[in-house]
C-alpha atoms as a PDB file:
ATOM      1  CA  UNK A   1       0.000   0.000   0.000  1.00  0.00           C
ATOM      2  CA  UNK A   2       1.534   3.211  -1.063  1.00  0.00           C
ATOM      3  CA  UNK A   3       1.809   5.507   1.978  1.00  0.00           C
ATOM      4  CA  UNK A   4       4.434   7.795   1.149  1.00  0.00           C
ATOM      5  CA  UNK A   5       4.439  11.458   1.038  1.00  0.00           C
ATOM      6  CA  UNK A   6       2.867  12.866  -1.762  1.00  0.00           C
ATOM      7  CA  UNK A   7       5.285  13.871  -4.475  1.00  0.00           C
ATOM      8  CA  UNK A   8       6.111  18.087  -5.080  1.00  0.00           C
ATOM      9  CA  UNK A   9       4.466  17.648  -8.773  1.00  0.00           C
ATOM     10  CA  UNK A  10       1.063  16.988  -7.137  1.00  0.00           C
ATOM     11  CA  UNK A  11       1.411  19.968  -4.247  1.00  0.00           C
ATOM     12  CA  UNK A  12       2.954  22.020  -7.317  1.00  0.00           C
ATOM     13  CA  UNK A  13      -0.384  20.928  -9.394  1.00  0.00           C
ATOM     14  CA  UNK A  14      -2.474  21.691  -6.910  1.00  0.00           C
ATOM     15  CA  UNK A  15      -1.187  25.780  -6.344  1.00  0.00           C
ATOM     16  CA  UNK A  16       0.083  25.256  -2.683  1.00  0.00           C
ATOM     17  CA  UNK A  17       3.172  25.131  -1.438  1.00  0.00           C
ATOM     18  CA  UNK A  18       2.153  23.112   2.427  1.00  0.00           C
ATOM     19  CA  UNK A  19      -1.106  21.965   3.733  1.00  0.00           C
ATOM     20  CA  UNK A  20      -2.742  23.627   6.119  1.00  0.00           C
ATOM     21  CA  UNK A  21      -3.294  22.655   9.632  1.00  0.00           C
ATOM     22  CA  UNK A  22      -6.403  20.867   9.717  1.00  0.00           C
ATOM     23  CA  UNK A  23      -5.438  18.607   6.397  1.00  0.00           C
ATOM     24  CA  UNK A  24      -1.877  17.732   8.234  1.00  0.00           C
ATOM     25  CA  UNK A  25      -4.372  16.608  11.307  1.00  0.00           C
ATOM     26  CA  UNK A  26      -6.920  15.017   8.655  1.00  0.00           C
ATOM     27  CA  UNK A  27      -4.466  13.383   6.369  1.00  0.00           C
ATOM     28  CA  UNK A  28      -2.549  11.261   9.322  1.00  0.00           C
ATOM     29  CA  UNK A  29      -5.981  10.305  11.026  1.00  0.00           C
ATOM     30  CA  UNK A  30      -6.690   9.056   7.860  1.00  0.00           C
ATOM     31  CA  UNK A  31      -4.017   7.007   7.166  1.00  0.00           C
ATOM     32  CA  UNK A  32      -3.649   6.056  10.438  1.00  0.00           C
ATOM     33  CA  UNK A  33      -7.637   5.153  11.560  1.00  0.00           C
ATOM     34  CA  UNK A  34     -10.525   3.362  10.099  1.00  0.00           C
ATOM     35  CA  UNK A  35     -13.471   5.780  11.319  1.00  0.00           C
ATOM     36  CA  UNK A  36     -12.566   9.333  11.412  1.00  0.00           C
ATOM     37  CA  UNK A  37     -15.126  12.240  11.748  1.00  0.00           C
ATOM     38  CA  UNK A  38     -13.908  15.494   9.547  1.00  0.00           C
ATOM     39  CA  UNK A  39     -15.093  18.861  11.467  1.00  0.00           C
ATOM     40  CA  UNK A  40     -14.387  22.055   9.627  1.00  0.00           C
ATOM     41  CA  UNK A  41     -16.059  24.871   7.981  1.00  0.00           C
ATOM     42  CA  UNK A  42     -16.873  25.215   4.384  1.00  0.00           C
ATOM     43  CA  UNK A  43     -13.990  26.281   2.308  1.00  0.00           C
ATOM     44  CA  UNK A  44     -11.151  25.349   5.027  1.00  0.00           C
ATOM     45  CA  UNK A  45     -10.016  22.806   2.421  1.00  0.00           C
ATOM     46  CA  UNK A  46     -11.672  19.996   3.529  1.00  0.00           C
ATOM     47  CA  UNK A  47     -12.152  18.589  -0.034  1.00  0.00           C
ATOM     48  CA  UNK A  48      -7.869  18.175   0.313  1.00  0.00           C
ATOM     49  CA  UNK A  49      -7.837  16.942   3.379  1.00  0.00           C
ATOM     50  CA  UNK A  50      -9.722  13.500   2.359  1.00  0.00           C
ATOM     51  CA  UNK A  51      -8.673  13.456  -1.478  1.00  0.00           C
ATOM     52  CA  UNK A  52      -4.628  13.670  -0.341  1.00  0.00           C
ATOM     53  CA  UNK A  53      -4.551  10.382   2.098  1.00  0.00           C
ATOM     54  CA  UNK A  54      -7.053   8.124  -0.280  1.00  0.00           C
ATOM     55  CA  UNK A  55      -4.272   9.425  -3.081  1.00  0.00           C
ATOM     56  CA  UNK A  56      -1.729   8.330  -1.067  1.00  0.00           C
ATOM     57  CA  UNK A  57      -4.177   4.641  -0.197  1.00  0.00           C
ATOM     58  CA  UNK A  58      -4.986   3.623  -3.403  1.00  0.00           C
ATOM     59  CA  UNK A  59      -2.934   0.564  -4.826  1.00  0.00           C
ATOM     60  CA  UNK A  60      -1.560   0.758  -8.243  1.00  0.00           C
ATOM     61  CA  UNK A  61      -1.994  -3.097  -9.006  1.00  0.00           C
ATOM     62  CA  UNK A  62      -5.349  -3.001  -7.810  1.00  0.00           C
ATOM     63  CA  UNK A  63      -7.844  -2.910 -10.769  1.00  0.00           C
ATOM     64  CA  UNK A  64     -11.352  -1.723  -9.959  1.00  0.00           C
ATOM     65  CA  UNK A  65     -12.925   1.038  -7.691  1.00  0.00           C
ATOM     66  CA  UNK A  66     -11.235   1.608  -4.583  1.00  0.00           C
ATOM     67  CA  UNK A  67     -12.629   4.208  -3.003  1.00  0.00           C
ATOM     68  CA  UNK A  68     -16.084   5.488  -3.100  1.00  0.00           C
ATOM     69  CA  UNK A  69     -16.960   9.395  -2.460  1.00  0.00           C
ATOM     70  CA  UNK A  70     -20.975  10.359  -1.251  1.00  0.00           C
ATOM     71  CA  UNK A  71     -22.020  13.543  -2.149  1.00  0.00           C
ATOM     72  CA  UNK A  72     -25.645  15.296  -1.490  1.00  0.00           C
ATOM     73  CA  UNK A  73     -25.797  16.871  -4.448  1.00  0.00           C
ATOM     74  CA  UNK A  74     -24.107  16.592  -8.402  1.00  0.00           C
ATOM     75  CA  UNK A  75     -22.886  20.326  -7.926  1.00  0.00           C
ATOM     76  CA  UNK A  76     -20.533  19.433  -4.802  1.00  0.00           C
ATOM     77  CA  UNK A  77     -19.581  16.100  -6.920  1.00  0.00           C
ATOM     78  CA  UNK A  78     -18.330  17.865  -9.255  1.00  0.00           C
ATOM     79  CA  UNK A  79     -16.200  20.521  -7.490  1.00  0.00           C
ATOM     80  CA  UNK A  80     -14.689  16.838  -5.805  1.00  0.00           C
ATOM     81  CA  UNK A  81     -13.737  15.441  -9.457  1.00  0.00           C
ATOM     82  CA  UNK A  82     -11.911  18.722 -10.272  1.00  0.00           C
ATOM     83  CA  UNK A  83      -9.968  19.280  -7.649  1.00  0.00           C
ATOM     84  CA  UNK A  84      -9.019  15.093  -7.874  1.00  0.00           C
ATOM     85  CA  UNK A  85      -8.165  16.053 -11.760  1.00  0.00           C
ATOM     86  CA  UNK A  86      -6.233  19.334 -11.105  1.00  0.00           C
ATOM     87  CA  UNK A  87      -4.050  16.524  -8.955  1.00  0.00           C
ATOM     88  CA  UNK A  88      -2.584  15.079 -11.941  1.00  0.00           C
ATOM     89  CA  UNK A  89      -2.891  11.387 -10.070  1.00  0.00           C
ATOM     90  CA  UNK A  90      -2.769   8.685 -13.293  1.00  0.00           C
ATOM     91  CA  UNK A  91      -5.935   7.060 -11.358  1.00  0.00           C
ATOM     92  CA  UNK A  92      -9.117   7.234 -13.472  1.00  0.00           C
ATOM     93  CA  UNK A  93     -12.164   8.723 -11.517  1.00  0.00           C
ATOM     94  CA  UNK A  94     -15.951   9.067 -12.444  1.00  0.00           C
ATOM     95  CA  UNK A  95     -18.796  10.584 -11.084  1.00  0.00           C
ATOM     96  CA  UNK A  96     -22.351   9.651 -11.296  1.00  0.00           C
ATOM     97  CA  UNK A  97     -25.338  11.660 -10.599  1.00  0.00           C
ATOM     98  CA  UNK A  98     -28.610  11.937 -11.379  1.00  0.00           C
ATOM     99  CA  UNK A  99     -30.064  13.799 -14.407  1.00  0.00           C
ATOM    100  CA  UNK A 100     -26.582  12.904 -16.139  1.00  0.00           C
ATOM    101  CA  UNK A 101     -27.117   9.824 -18.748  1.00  0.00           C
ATOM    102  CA  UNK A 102     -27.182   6.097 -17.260  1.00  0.00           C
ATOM    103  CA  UNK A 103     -26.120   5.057 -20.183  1.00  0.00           C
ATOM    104  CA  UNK A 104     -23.000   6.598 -20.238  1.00  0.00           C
ATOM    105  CA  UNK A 105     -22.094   5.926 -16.960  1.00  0.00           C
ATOM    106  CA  UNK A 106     -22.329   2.398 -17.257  1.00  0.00           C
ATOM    107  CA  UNK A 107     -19.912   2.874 -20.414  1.00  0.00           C
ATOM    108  CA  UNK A 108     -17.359   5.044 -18.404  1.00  0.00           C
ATOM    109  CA  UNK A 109     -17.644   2.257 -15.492  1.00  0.00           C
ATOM    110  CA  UNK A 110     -16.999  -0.505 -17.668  1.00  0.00           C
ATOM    111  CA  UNK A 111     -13.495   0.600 -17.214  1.00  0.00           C
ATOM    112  CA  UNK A 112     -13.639   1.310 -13.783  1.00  0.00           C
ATOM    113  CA  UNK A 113     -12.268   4.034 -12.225  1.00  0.00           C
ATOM    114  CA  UNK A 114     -10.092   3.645  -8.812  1.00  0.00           C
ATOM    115  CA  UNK A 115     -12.185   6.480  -7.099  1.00  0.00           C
ATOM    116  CA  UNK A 116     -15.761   6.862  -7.627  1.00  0.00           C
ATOM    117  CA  UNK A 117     -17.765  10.324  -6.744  1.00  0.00           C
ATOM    118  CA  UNK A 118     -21.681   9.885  -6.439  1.00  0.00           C
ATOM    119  CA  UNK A 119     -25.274  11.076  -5.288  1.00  0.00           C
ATOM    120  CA  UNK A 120     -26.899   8.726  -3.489  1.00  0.00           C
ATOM    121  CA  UNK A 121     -29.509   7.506  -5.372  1.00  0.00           C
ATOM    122  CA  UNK A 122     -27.404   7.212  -8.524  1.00  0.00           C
ATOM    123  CA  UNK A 123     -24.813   5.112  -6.886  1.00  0.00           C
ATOM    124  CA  UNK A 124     -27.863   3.294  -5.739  1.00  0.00           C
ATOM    125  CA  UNK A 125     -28.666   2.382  -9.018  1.00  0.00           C
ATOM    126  CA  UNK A 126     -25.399   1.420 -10.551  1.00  0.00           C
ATOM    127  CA  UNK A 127     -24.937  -1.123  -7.168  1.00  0.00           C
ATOM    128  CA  UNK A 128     -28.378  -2.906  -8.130  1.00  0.00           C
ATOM    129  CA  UNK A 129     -26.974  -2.865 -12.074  1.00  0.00           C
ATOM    130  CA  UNK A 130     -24.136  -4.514 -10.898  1.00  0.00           C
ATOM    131  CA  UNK A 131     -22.288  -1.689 -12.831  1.00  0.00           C
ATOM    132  CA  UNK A 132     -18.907  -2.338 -10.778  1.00  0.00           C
ATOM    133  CA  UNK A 133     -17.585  -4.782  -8.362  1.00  0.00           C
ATOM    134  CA  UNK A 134     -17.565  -4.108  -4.572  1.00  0.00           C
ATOM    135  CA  UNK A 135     -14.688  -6.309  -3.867  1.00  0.00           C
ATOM    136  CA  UNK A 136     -11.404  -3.930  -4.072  1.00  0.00           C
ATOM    137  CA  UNK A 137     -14.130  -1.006  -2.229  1.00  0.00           C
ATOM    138  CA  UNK A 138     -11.886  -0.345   0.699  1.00  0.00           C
ATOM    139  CA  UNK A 139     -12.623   3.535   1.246  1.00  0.00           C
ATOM    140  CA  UNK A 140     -15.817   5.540   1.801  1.00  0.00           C
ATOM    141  CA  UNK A 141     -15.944   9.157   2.120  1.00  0.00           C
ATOM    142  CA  UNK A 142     -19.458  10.696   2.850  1.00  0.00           C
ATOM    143  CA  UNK A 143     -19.002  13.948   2.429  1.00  0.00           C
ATOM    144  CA  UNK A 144     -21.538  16.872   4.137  1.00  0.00           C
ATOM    145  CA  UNK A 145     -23.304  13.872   5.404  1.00  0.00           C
ATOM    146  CA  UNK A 146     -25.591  15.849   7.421  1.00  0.00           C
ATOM    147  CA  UNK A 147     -27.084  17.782   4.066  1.00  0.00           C
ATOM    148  CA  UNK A 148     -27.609  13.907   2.738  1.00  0.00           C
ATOM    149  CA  UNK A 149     -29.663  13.598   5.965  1.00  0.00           C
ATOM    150  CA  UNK A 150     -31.719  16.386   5.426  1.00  0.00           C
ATOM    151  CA  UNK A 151     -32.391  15.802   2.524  1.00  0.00           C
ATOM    152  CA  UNK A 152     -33.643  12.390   3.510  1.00  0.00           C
ATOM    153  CA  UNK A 153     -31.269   9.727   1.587  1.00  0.00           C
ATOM    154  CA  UNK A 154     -31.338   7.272   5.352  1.00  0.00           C
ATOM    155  CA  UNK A 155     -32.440   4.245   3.242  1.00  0.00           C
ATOM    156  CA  UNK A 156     -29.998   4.962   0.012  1.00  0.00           C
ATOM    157  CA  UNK A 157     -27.177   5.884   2.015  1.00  0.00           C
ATOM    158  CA  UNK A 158     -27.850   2.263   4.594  1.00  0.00           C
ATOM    159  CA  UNK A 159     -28.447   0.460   1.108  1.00  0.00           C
ATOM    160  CA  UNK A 160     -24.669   1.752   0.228  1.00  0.00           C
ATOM    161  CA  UNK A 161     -23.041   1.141   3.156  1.00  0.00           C
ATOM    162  CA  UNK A 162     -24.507  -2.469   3.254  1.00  0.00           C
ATOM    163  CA  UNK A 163     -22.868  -3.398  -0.051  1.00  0.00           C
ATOM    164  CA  UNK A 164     -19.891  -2.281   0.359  1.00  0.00           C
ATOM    165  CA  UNK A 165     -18.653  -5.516   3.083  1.00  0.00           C
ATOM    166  CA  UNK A 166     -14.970  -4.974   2.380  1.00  0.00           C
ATOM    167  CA  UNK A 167     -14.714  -1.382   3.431  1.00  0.00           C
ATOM    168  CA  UNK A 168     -11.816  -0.851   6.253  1.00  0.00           C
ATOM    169  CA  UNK A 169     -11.867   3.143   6.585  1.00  0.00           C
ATOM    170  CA  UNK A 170     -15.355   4.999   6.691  1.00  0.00           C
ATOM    171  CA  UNK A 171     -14.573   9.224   7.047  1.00  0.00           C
ATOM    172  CA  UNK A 172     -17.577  11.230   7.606  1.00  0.00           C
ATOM    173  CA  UNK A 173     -16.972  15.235   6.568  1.00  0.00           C
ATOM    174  CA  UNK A 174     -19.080  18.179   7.894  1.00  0.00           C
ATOM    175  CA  UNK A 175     -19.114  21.386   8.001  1.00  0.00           C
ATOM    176  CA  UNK A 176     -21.254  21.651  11.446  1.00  0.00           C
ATOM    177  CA  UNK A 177     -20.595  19.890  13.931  1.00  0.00           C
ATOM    178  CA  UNK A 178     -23.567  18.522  16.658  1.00  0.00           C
ATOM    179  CA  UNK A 179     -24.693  15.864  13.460  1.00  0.00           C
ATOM    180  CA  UNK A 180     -25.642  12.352  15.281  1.00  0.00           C
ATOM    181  CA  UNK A 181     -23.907   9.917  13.099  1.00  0.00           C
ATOM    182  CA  UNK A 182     -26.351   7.287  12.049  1.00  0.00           C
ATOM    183  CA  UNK A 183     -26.108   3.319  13.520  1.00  0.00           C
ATOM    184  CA  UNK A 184     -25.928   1.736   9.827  1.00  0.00           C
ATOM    185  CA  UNK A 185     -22.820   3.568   9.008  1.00  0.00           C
ATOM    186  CA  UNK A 186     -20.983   1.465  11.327  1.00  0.00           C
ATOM    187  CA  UNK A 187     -18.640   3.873  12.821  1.00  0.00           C
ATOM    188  CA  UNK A 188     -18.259   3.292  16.305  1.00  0.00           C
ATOM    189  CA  UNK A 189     -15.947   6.069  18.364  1.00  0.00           C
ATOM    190  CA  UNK A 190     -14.501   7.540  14.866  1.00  0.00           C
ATOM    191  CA  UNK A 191     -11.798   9.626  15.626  1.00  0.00           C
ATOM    192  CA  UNK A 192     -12.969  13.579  15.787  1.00  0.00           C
ATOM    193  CA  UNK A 193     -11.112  16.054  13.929  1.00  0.00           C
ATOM    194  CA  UNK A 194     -12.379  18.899  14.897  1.00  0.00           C
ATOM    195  CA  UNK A 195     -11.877  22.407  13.353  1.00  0.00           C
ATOM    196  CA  UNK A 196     -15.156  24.251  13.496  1.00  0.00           C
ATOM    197  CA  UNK A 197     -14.784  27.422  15.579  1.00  0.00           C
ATOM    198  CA  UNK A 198     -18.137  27.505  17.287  1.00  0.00           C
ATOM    199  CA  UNK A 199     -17.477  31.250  18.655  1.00  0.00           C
ATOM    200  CA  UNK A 200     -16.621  32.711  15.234  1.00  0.00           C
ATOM    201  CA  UNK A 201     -18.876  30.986  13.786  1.00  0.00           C
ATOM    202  CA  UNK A 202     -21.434  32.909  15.570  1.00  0.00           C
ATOM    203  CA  UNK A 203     -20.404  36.085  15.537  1.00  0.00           C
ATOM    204  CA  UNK A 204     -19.954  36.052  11.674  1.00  0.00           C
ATOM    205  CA  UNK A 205     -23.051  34.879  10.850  1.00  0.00           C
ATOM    206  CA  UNK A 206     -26.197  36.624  10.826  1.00  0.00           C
ATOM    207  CA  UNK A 207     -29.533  34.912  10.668  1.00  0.00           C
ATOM    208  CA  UNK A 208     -32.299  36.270   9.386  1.00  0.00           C
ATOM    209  CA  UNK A 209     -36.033  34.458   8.400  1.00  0.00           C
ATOM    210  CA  UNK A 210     -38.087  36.418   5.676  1.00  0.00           C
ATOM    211  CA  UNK A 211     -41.672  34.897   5.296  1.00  0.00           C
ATOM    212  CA  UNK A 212     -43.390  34.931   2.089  1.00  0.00           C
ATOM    213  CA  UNK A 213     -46.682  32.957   0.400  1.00  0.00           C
ATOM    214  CA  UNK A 214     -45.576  30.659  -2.285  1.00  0.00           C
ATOM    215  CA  UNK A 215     -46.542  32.648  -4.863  1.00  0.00           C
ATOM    216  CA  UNK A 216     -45.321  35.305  -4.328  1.00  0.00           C
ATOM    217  CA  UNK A 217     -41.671  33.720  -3.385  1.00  0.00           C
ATOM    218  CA  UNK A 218     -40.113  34.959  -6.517  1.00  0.00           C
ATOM    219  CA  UNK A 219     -41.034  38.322  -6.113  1.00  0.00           C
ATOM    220  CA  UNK A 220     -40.212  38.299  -2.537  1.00  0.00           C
ATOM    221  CA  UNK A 221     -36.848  37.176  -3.415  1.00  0.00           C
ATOM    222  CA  UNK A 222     -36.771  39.584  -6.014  1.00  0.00           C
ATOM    223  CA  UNK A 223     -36.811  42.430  -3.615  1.00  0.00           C
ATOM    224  CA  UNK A 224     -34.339  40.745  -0.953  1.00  0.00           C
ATOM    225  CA  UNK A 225     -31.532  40.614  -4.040  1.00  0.00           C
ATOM    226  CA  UNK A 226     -32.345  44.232  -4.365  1.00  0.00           C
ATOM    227  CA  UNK A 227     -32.061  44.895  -0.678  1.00  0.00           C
ATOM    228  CA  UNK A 228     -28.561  43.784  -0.944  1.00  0.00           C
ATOM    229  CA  UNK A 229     -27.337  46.833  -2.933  1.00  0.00           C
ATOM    230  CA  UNK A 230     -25.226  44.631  -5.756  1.00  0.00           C
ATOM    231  CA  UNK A 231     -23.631  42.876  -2.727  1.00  0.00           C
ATOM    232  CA  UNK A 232     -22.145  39.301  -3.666  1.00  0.00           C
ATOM    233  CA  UNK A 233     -24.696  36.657  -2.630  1.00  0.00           C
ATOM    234  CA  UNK A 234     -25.089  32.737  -3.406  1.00  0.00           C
ATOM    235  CA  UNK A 235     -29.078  31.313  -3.463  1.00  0.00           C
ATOM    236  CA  UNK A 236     -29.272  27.607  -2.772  1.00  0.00           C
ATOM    237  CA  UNK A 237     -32.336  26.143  -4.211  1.00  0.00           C
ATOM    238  CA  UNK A 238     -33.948  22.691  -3.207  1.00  0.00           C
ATOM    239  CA  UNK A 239     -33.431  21.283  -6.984  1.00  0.00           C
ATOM    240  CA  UNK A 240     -32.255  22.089  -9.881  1.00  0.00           C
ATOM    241  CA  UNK A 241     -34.755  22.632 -11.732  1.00  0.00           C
ATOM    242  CA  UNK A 242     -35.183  25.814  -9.515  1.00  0.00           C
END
């Protein structure tokens, strides 16, 4: 199993010249444990903190998936296969999601990738296809679990978990902490890294609740992006299609 430092050409790929603090901590609980927890707030680098060590576990005369990434959504799936890309690893990876053609993810997985990236309910239905072997499936990442949770994928995400009988690290990533880690993901006493600042956390963040009927939601937000005088803002919708 290849353990060894990463090389300069991938740090040098990737823009940065060290890792940060939390991926140093991340990185050697990693290696080192089967059940780690990943704390730490959104855009901290947590995306590099898991891709680095499963680099660094993957086996080069292993042929198959070994490592398996759940996302809550195709958009955050995405961002994951990029940043594994921008690596410049020689290890294929694929991502799955739903909305993207089945067809052509069967094709792609017919020469299968060593990492896989995937929404739950697509991975889902590639496992019931029998679209890869679980065998060489050592790794599972579920990233922002507690957005798959709210968003209700218990049964796809127990389904996954359930298939994949050779797994011998499970890493849950977060960027709140307080999330009660489900039984069926079989991580008993995972090892916490923990870099969420509760304090500044709260005193950056403002919270405010605007009610409006559903239709008139558009125009409501209409006038709340106009409120904002041209400040930058993101709007996360539900779907989509939104």
């Amino acid at each position: 199993m290849n353990r060894n430092p990463l090389s300069n050409n991938v740090l040098l790929n990737l823009d940065i010249q060290r890792l940060n603090k939390m991926q140093e901590v991340a990185q050697n609980a990693i290696l080192n444990d089967a059940n780690v927890l990943l704390l730490s707030p959104t855009g901290s680098g947590k995306t590099l903190a898991f891709l680095l060590p499963i680099f660094q576990l993957l086996e080069e005369d292993v042929k198959g998936v070994q490592a398996v990434i759940i996302v809550p959504s195709r958009e955050l799936g995405l961002q994951i296969e990029q940043v594994w890309k921008k690596m410049g690893t020689h290890y294929k990876v694929n991502m799955c999601y739903g909305g993207h053609s089945i067809d052509v993810e069967i094709n792609n997985l017919s020469n299968p990738p060593a990492l896989l990236i995937g929404t739950p309910g697509r991975i889902v239905d590639h496992l019931n296809r029998r679209s890869f072997t679980t065998e060489n499936v050592k790794t599972l990442v579920l990233d922002e679990f507690d957005k798959s949770l709210q968003l209700g994928y218990h049964e796809e995400m127990s389904f996954i978990v359930g298939q994949l009988t050779k797994l011998n690290k499970r890493i849950l990533v977060s960027a709140t902490s307080g999330v009660e880690i489900p039984k069926y993901t079989k991580i008993i006493d995972p090892t916490i890294v923990d870099f969420i600042d509760e304090k500044k956390q709260n005193t950056n963040l403002d919270t405010r609740i605007v009610f409006s009927k559903s239709k008139d939601k558009l125009e409501s937000l209409f006038q709340l992006i106009c409120s904002l005088n041209s400040e930058s803002a993101i709007i996360f919708c539900n779907h989509r299609e939104a």
